[in-house]
Protein backbone atom coordinates (compact mmCIF):
# COMPACT_ATOMS: atom_id res chain seq x y z
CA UNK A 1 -22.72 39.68 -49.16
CA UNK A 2 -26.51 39.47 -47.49
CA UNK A 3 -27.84 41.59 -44.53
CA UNK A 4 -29.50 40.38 -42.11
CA UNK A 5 -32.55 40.47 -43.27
CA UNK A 6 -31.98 38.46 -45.94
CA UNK A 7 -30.07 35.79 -44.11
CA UNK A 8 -32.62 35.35 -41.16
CA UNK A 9 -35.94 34.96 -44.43
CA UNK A 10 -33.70 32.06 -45.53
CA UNK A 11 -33.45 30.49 -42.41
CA UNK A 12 -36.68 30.90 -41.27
CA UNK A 13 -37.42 29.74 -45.26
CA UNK A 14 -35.26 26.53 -44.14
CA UNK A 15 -36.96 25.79 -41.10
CA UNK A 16 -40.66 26.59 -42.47
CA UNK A 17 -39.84 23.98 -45.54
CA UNK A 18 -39.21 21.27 -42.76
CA UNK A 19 -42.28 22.05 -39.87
CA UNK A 20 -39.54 22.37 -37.53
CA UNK A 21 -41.47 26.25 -36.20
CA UNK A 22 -43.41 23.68 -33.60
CA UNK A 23 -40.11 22.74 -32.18
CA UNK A 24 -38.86 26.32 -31.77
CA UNK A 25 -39.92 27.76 -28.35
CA UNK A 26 -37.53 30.30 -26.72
CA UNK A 27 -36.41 27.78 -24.18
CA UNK A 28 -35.37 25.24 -26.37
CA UNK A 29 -33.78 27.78 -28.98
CA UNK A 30 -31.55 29.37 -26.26
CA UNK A 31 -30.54 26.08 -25.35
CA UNK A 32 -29.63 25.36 -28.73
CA UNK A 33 -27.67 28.77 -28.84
CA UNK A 34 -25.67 27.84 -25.65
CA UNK A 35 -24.96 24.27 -27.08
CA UNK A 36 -23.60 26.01 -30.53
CA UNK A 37 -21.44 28.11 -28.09
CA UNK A 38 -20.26 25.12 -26.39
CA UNK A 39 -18.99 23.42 -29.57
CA UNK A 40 -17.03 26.70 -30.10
CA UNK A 41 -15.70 26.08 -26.74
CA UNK A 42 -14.55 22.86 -27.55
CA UNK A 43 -11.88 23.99 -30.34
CA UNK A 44 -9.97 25.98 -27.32
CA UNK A 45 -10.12 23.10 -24.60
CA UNK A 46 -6.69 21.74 -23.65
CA UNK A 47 -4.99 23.63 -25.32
CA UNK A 48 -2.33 26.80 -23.84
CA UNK A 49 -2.20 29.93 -24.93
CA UNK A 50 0.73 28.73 -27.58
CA UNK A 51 -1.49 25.94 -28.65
CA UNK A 52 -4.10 27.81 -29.04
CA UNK A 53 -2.70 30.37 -31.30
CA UNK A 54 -1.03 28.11 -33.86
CA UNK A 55 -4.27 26.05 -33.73
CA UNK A 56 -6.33 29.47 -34.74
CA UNK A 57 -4.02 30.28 -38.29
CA UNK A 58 -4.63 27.24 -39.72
CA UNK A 59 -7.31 26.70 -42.64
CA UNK A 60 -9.46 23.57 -40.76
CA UNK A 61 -9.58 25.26 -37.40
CA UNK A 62 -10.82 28.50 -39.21
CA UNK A 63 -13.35 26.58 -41.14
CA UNK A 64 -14.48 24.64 -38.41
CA UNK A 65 -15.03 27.15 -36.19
CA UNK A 66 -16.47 29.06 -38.51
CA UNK A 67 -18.65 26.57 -38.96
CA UNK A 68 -19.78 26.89 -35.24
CA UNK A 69 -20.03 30.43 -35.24
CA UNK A 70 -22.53 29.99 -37.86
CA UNK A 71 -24.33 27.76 -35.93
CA UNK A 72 -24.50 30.37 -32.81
CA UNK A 73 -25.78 33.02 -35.42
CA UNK A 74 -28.47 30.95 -36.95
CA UNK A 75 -29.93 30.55 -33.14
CA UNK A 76 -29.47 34.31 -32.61
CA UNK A 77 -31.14 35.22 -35.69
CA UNK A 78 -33.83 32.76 -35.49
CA UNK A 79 -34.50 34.09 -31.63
CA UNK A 80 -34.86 37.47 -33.01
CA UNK A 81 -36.78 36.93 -35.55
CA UNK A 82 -39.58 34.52 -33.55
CA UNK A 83 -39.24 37.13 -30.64
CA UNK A 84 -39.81 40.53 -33.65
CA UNK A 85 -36.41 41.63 -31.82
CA UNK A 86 -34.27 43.99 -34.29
CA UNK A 87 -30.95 42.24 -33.27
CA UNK A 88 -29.38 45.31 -35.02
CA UNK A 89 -31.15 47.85 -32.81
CA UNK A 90 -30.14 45.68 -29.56
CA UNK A 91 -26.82 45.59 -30.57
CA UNK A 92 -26.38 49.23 -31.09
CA UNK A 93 -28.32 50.02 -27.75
CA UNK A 94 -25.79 47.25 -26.20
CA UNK A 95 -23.02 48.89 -27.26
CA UNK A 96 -23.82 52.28 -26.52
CA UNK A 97 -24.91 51.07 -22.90
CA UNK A 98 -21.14 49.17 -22.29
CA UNK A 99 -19.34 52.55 -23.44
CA UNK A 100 -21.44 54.28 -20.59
CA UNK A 101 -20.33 51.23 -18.66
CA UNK A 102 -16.71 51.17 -19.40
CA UNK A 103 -15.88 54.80 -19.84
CA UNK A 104 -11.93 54.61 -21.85
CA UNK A 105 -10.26 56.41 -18.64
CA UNK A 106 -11.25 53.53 -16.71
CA UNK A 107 -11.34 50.34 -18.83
CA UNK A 108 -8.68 50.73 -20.95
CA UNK A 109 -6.12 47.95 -20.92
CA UNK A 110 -8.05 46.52 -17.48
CA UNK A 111 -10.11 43.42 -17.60
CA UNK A 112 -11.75 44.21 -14.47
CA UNK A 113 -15.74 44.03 -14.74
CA UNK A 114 -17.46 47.85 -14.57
CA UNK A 115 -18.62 47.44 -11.21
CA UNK A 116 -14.98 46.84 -9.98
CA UNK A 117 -13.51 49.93 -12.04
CA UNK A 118 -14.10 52.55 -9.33
């Protein structure tokens, strides 16, 4: 398996091999990463929560959204990278920040956002 590291030098590889760096500003890359997280949307809309959970065991719908997630990483990674933001680092602070947020005696089993948790 590849770190990160290694997976965001191949995409950047990728895109530097096609001169597609001019097209990558950080407006149109995050709209790129919200499209990708549309189209993982997608596999979920009109469907119940039955549908939805036979739809999620079988081997295409795991592959194809699979296939999206991907997509939504390659944004985040490329973001990161053109912005020199360790993703790693951010997601360690972010997680450390939403246990201060969402202390276990309050969030636990609540869906309630932390400003609502009292």
């Amino acid at each position: 398996m590849k770190n990160i590291e290694e997976l965001t030098e191949k995409l950047i590889a990728f895109r530097d091999a096609r001169d597609w760096k001019q097209f990558h500003n950080p407006k149109d890359v995050a709209l790129s990463l919200v499209l990708e997280a549309c189209e993982v949307m997608e596999h979920f809309q009109w469907k119940n929560k039955e549908e939805v959970e036979k739809y999620v065991t079988t081997a295409k719908a795991k592959d194809e959204i699979g296939e999206e997630l991907a997509d939504v990483m390659n944004w985040v990674l490329i973001m990161s990278h053109d912005l020199d933001i360790n993703i790693l680092e951010a997601l360690e602070k972010k997680i450390l920040k939403n246990a201060e947020k969402y202390p276990v005696e309050k969030a636990k089993g609540n869906a309630k956002k932390y400003t609502d948790l009292g």
